[in-house]
C-alpha atoms as a PDB file:
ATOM      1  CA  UNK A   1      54.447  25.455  12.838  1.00  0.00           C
ATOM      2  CA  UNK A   2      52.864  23.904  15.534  1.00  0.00           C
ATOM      3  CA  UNK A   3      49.091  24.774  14.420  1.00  0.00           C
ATOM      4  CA  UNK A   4      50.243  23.713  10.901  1.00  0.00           C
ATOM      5  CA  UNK A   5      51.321  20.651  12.609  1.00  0.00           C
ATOM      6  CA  UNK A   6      47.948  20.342  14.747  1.00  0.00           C
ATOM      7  CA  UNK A   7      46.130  20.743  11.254  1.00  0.00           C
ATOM      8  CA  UNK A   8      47.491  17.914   9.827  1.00  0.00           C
ATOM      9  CA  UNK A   9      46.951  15.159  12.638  1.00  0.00           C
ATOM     10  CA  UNK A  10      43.250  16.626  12.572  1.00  0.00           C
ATOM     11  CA  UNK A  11      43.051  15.688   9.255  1.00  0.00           C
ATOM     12  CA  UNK A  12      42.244  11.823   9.127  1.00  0.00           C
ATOM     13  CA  UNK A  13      39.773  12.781  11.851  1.00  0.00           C
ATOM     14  CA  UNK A  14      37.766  14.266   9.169  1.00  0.00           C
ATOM     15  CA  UNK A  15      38.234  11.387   6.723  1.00  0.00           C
ATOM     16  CA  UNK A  16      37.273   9.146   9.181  1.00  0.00           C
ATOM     17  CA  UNK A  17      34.053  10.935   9.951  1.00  0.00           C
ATOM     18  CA  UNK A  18      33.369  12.088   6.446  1.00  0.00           C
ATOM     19  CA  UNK A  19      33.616   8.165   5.488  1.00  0.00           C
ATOM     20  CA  UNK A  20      30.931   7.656   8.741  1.00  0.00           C
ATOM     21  CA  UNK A  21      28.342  10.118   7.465  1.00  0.00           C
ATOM     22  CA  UNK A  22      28.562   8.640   3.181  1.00  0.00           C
ATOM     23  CA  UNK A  23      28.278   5.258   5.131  1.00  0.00           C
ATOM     24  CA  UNK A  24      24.728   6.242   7.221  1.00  0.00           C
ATOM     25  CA  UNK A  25      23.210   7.919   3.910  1.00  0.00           C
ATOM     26  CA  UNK A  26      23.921   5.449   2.034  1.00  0.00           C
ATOM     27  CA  UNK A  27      22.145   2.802   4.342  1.00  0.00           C
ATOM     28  CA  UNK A  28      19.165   5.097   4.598  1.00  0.00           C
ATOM     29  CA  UNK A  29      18.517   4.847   0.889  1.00  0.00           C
ATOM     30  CA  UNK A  30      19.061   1.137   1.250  1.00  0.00           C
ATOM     31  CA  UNK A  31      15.916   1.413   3.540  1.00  0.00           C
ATOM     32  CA  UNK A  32      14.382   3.326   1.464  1.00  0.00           C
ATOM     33  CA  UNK A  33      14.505   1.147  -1.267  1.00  0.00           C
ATOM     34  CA  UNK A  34      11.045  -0.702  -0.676  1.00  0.00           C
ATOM     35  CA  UNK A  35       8.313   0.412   1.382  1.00  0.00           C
ATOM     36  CA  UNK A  36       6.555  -1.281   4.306  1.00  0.00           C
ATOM     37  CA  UNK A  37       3.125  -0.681   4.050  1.00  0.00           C
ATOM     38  CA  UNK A  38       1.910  -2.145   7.766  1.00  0.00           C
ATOM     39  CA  UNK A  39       4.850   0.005   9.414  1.00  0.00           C
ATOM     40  CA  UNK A  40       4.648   3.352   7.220  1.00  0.00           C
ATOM     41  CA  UNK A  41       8.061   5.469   7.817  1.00  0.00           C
ATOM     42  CA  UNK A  42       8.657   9.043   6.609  1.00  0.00           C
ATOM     43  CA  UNK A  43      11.612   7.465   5.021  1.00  0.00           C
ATOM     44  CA  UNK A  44       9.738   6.330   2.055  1.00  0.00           C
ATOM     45  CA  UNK A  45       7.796   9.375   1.543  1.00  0.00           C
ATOM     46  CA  UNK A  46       8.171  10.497  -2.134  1.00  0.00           C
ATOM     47  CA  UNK A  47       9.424   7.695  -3.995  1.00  0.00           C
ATOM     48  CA  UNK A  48       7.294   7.259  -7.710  1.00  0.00           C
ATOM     49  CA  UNK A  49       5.358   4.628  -8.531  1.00  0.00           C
ATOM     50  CA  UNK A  50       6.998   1.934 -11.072  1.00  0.00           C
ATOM     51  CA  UNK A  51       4.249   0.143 -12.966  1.00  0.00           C
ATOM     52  CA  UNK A  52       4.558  -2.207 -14.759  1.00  0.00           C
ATOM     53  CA  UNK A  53       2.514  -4.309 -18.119  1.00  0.00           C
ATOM     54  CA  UNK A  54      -0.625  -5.153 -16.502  1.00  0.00           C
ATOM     55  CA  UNK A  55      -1.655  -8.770 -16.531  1.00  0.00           C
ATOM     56  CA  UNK A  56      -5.291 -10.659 -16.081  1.00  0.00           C
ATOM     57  CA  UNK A  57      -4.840 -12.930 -12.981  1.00  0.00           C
ATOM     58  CA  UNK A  58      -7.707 -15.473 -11.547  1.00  0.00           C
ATOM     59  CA  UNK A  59      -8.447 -14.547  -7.823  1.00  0.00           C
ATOM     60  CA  UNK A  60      -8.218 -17.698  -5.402  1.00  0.00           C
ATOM     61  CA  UNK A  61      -8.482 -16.059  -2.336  1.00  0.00           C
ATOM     62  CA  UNK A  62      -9.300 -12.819  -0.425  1.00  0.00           C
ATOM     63  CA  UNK A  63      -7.491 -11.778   2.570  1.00  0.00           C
ATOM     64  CA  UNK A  64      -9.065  -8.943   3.982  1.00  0.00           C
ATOM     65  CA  UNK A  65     -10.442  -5.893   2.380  1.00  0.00           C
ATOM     66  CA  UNK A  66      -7.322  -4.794   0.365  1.00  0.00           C
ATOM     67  CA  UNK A  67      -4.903  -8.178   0.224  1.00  0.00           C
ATOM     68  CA  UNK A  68      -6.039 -10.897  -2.443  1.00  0.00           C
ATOM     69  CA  UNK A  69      -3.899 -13.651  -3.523  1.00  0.00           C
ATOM     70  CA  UNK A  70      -3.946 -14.361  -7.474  1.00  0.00           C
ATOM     71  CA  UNK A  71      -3.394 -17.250  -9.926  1.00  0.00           C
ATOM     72  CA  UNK A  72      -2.002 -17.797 -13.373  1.00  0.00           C
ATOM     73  CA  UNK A  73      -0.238 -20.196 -15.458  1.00  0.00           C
ATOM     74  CA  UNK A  74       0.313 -22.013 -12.435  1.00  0.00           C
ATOM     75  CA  UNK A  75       1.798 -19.224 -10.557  1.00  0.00           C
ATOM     76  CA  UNK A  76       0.529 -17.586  -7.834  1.00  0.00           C
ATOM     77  CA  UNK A  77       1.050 -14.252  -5.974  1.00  0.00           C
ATOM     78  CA  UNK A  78      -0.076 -12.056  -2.862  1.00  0.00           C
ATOM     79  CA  UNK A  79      -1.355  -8.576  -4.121  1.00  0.00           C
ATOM     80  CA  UNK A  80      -1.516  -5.227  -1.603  1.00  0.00           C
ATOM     81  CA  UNK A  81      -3.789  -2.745  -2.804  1.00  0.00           C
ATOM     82  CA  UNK A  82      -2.226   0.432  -3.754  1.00  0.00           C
ATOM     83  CA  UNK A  83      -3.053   3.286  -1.579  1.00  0.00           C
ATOM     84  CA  UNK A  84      -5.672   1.654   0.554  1.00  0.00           C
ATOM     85  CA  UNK A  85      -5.863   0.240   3.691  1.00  0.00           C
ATOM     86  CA  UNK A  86      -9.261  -1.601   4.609  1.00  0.00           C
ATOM     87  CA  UNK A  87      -9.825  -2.572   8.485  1.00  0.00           C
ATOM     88  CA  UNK A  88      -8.663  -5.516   9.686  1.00  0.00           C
ATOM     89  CA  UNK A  89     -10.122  -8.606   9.992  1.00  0.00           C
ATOM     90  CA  UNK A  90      -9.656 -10.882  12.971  1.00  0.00           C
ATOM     91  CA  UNK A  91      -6.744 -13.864  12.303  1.00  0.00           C
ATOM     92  CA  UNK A  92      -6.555 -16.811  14.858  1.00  0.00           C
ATOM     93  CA  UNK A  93      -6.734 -14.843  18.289  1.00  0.00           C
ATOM     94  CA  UNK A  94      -6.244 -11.522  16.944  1.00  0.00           C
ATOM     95  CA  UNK A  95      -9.111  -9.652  17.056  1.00  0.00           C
ATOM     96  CA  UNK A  96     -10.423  -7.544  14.398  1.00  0.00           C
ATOM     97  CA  UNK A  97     -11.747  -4.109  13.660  1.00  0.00           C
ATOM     98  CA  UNK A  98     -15.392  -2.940  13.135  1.00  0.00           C
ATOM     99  CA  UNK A  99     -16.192  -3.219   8.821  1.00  0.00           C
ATOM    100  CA  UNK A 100     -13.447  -5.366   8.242  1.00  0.00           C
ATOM    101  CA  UNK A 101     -15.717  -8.538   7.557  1.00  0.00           C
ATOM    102  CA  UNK A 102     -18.107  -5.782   5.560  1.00  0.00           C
ATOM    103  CA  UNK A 103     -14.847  -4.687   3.642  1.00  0.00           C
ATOM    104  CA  UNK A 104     -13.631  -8.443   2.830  1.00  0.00           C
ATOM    105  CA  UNK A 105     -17.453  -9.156   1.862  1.00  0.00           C
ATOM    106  CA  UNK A 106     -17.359  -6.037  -0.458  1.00  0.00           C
ATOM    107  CA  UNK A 107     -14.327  -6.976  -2.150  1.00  0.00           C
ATOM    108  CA  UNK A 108     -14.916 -10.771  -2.809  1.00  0.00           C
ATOM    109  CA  UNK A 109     -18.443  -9.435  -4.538  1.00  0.00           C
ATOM    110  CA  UNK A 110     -16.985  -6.959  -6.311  1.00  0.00           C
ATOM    111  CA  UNK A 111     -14.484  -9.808  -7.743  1.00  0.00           C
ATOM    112  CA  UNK A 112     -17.188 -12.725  -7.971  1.00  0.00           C
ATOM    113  CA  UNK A 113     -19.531 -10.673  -9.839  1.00  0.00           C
ATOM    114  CA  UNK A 114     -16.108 -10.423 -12.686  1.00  0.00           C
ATOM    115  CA  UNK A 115     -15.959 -14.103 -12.885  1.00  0.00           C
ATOM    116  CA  UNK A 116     -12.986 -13.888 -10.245  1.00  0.00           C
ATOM    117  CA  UNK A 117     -11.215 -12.435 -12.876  1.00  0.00           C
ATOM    118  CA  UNK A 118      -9.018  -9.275 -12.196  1.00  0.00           C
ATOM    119  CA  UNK A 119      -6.688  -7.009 -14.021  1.00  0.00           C
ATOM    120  CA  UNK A 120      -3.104  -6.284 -11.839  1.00  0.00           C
ATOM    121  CA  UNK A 121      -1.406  -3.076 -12.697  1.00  0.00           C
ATOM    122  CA  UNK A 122       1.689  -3.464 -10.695  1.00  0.00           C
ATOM    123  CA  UNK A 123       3.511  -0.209  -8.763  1.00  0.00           C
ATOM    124  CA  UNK A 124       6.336  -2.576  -6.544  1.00  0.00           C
ATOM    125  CA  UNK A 125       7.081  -4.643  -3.998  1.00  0.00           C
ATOM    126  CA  UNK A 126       6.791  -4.303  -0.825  1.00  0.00           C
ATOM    127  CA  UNK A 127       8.429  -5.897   2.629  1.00  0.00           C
ATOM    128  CA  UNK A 128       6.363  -8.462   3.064  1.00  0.00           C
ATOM    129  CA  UNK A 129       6.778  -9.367  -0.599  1.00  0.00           C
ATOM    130  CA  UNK A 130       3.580  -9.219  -1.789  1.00  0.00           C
ATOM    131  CA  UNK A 131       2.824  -7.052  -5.284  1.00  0.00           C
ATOM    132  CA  UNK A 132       1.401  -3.491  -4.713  1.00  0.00           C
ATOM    133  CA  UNK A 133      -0.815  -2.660  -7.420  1.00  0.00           C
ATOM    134  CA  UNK A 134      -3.873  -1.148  -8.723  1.00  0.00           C
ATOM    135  CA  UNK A 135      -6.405  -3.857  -9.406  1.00  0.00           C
ATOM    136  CA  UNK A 136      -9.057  -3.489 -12.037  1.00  0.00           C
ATOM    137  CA  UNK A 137     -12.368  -5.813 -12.986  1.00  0.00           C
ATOM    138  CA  UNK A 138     -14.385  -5.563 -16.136  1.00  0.00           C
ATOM    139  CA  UNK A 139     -17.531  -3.799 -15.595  1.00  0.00           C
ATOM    140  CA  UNK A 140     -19.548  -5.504 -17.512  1.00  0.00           C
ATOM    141  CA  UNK A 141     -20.813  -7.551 -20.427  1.00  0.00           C
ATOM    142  CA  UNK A 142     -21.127  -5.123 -23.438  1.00  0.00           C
ATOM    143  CA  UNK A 143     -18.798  -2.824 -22.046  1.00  0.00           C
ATOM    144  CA  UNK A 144     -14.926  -2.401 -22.283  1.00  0.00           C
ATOM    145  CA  UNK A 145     -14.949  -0.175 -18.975  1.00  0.00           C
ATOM    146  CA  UNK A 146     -13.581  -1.311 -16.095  1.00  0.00           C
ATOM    147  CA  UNK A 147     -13.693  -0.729 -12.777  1.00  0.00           C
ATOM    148  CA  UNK A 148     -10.772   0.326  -9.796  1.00  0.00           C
ATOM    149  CA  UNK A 149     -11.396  -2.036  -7.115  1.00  0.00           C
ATOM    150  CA  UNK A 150      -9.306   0.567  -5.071  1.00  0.00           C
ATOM    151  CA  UNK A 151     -11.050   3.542  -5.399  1.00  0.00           C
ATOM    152  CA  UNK A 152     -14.525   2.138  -5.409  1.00  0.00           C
ATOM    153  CA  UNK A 153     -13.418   0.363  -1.902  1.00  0.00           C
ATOM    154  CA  UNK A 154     -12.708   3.683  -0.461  1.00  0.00           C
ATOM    155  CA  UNK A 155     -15.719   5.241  -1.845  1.00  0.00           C
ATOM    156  CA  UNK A 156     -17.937   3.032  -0.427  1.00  0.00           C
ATOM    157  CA  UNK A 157     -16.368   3.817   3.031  1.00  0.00           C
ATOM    158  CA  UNK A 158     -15.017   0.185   3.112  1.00  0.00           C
ATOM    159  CA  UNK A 159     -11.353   1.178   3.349  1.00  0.00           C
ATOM    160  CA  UNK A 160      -8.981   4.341   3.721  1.00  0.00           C
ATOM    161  CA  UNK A 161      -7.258   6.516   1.602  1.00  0.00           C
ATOM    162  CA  UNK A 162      -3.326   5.197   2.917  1.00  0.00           C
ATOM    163  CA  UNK A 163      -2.002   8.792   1.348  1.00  0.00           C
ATOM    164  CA  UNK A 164       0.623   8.138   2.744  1.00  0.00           C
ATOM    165  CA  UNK A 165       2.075   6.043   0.033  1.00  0.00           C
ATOM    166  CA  UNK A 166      -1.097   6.643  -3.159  1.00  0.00           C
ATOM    167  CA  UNK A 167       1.495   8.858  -4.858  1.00  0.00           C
ATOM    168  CA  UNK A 168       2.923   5.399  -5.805  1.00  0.00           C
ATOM    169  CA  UNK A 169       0.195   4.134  -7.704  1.00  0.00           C
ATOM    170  CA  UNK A 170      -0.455   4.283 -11.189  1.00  0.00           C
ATOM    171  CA  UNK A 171      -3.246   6.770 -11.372  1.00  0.00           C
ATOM    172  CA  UNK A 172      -1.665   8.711  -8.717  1.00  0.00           C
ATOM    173  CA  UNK A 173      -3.586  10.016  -5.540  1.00  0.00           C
ATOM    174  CA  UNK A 174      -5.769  12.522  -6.372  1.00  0.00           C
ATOM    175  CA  UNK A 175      -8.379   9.676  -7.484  1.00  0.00           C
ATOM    176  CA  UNK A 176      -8.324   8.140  -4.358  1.00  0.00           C
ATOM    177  CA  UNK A 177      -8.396  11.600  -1.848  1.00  0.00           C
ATOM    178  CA  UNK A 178     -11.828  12.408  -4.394  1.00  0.00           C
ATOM    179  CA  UNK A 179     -13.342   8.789  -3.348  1.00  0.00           C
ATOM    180  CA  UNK A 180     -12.581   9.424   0.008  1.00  0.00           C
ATOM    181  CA  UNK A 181     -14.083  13.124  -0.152  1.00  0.00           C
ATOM    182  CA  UNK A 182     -17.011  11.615  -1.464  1.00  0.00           C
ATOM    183  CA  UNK A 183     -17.564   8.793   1.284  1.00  0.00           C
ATOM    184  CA  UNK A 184     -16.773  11.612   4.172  1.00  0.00           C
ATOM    185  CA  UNK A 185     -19.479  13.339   2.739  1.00  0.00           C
ATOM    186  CA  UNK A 186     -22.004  10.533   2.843  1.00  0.00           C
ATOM    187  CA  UNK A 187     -20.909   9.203   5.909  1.00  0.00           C
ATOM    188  CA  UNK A 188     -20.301   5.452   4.877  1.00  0.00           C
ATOM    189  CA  UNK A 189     -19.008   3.304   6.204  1.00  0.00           C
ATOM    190  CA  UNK A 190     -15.596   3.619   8.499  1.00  0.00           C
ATOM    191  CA  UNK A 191     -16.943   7.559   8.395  1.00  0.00           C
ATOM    192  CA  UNK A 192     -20.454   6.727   9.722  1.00  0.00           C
ATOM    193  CA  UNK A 193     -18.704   6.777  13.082  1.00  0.00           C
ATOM    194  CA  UNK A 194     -15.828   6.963  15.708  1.00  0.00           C
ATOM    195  CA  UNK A 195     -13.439   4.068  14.026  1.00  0.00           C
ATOM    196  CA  UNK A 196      -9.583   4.083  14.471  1.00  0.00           C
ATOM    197  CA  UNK A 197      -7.238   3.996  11.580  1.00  0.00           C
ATOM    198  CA  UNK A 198      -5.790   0.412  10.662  1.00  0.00           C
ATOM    199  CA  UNK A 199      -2.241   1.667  10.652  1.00  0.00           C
ATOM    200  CA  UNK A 200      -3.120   2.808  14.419  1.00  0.00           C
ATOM    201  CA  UNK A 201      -4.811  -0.221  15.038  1.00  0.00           C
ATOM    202  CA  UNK A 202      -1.730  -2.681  13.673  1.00  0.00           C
ATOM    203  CA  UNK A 203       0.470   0.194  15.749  1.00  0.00           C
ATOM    204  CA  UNK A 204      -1.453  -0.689  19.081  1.00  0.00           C
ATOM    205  CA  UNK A 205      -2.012  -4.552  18.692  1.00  0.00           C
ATOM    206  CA  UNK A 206       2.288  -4.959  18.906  1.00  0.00           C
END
């Protein structure tokens, strides 16, 4: 009797603590829930990409090498490049990293040369806010082909496969680990030398 009896007082013990562990899984999927691309987590890791219609948007200013803020209909919105992550530039008195002027200049040519006109293929949203997406430009007159601003960034060595999160992005990763394959190979840019990651770099400036 008296185990029988020590059974049953045990029992909201394991209620209780049954209730505590739902309660902590269900607030790490509510962290989960949208990633932070500046402070990556393992948290995130394997959530799919949702894209959605893709939309022509005028570009009225870029950020760095793989932020761009867009225009349309009056509207306007911050855009993250999916699965990249260019070096920083310098802002106020933070200092910057080697290439990221190069990778802003690349970017804004890329654009200018499309009549500032881009195509946004959106995957989510992040922390910050701003729209993660693949971002596309026409690539020429004559021609319906257009070009990944993305992956030709990181195979001209002007940013860095984030793999980290590409499996979010429409066209997957594998297109961006080839670009950056290709740019190891050739020794462009950030891989023409000794140049730390912009995740570590953002990591060490806090």
């Amino acid at each position: 009797m008296k185990r029988l009896k020590d059974a049953i007082n045990l029992i909201p013990l394991g209620v209780v603590m049954t209730i505590a562990v739902l309660s902590f899984q269900r607030w790490q999927i509510s962290q989960a829930a949208k990633p932070d691309y500046n402070n990556p987590s393992p948290m995130h890791k394997g959530l799919g990409p949702k894209p959605g219609s893709s939309e022509i948007w005028e570009v009225v200013n870029v950020s760095d090498g793989d932020t761009i803020t867009v225009r349309a209909n009056g509207k306007e919105d911050r855009i993250r490049f999916c699965g990249i992550d260019a070096p920083e530039v310098s802002h106020g008195n933070k200092s910057g990293q080697p290439l990221g002027d190069e990778s802003r200049q690349m970017l804004r040519s890329l654009i200018g040369a499309a009549g500032n006109q881009v195509i946004v293929s959106p995957a989510e949203r992040d922390l910050y806010g701003r729209l993660v997406a693949e971002v596309f430009v026409s690539a020429g007159k004559g021609t319906e082909e257009e070009k990944l601003l993305n992956y030709e960034l990181v195979r001209a060595g002007m940013a860095y496969h984030y793999a980290k999160y590409s499996d979010r992005c429409p066209n997957g990763s594998e297109i961006l680990a080839d670009a950056e394959k290709e740019a190891q190979s050739k020794r462009l840019g950030v891989w023409s030398g000794e140049n730390q990651k912009p995740w570590d770099f953002r990591r060490s400036q806090r």
